[in-house]
Protein backbone atom coordinates (compact mmCIF):
# COMPACT_ATOMS: atom_id res chain seq x y z
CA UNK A 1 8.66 64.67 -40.72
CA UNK A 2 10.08 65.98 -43.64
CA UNK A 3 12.19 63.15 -45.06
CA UNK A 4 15.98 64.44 -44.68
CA UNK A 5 19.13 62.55 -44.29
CA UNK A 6 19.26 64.28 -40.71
CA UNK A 7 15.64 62.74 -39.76
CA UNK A 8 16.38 59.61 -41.03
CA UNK A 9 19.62 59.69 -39.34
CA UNK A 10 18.18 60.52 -36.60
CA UNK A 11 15.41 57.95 -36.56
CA UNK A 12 17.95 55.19 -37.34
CA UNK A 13 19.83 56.45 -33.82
CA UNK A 14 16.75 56.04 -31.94
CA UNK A 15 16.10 52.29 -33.81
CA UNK A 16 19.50 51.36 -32.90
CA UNK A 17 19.20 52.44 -29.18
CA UNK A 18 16.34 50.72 -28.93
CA UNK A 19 17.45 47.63 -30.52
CA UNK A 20 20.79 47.90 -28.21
CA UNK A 21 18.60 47.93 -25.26
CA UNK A 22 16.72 44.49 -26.18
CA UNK A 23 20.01 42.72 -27.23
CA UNK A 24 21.97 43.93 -23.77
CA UNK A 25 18.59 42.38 -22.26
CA UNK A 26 19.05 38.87 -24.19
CA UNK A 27 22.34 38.67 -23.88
CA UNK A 28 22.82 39.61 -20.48
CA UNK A 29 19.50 36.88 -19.71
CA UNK A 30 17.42 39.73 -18.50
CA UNK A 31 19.40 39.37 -15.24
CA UNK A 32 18.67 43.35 -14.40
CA UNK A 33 14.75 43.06 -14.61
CA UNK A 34 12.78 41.69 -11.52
CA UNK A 35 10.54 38.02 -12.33
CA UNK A 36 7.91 39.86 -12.81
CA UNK A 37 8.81 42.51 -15.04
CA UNK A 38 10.02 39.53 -17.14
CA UNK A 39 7.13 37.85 -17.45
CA UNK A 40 5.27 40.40 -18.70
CA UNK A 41 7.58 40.48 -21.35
CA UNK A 42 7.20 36.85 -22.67
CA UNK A 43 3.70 36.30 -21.58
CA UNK A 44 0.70 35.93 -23.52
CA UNK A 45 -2.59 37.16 -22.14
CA UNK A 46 -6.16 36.03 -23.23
CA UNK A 47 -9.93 36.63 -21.34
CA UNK A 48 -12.15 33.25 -22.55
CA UNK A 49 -15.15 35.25 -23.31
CA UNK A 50 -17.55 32.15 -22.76
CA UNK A 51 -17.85 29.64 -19.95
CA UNK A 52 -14.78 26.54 -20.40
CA UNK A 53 -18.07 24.21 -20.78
CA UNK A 54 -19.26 26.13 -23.83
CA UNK A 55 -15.99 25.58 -25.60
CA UNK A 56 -16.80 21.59 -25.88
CA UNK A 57 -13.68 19.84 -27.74
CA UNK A 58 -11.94 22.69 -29.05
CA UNK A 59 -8.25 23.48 -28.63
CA UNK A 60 -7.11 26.58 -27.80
CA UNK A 61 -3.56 27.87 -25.88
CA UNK A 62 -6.32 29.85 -23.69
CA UNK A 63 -8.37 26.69 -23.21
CA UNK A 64 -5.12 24.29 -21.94
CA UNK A 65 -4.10 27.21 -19.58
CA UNK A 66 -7.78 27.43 -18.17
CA UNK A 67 -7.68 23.46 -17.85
CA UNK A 68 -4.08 23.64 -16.07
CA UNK A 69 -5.66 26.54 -13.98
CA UNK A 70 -8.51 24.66 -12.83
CA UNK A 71 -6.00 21.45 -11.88
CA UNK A 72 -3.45 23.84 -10.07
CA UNK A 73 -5.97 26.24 -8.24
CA UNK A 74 -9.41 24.24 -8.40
CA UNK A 75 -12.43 23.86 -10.28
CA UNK A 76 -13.74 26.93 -8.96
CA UNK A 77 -11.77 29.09 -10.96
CA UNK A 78 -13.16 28.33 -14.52
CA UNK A 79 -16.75 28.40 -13.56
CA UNK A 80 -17.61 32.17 -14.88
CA UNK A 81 -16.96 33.21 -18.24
CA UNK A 82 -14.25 36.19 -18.72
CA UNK A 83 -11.96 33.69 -17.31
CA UNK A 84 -8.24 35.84 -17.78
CA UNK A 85 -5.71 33.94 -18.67
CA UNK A 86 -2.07 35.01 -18.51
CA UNK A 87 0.54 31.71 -19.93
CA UNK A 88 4.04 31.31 -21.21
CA UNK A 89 4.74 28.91 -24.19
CA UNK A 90 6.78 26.18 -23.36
CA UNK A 91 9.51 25.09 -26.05
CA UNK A 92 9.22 21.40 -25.53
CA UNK A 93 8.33 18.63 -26.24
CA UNK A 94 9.05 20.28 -29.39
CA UNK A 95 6.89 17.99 -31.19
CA UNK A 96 3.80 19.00 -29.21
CA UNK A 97 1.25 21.19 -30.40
CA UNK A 98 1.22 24.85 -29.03
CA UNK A 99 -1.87 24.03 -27.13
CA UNK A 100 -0.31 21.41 -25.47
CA UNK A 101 2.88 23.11 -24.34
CA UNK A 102 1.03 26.47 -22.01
CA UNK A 103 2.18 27.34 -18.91
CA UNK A 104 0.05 29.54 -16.54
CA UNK A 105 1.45 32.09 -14.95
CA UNK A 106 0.19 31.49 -12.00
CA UNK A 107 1.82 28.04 -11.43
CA UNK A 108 5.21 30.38 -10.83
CA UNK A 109 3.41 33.19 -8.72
């Protein structure tokens, strides 16, 4: 890189096909990409390093999901630590905490 008008030109090209691609993607409502493709886009993804016991009365968006995992796919699921969990943020109820509004992935899967 040497800091000419060309390379910057150039660089601003590539920025702008790039940024293209992602507004042709909201606009269009990601209709092209398959469910899954698309949730790997907007997901988060967390691994609970400690048991869900050892976290006591903390709040966490990682903690929620593991509780919603546990109600959707059973108890047995948050019994080890390393627990991965892979969530979507909800946007309501708007006045809800963060924590409050997760979504695991694995309700739509």
């Amino acid at each position: 890189m040497d800091g000419t008008i060309d390379e910057l030109k150039g660089f601003e090209n590539h920025v702008a096909t790039i940024a293209g691609y992602w507004l042709d993607m909201l606009y269009s409502h990601a209709k092209d990409i398959s469910d899954k493709e698309l949730f790997k886009l907007i997901s988060e993804r967390r691994t609970m390093s400690r048991m869900l016991s050892d976290y006591g009365e903390q709040k966490s968006t990682s903690i929620s999901t593991a509780k919603r995992l546990a109600e959707f796919l059973g108890e047995d699921i948050i019994k080890d630590k390393g627990l991965y969990c892979r969530f979507v943020i909800a946007n309501v109820p708007r006045d809800a905490p963060i924590t409050e509004r997760t979504i695991p992935l694995a309700i739509f899967q």
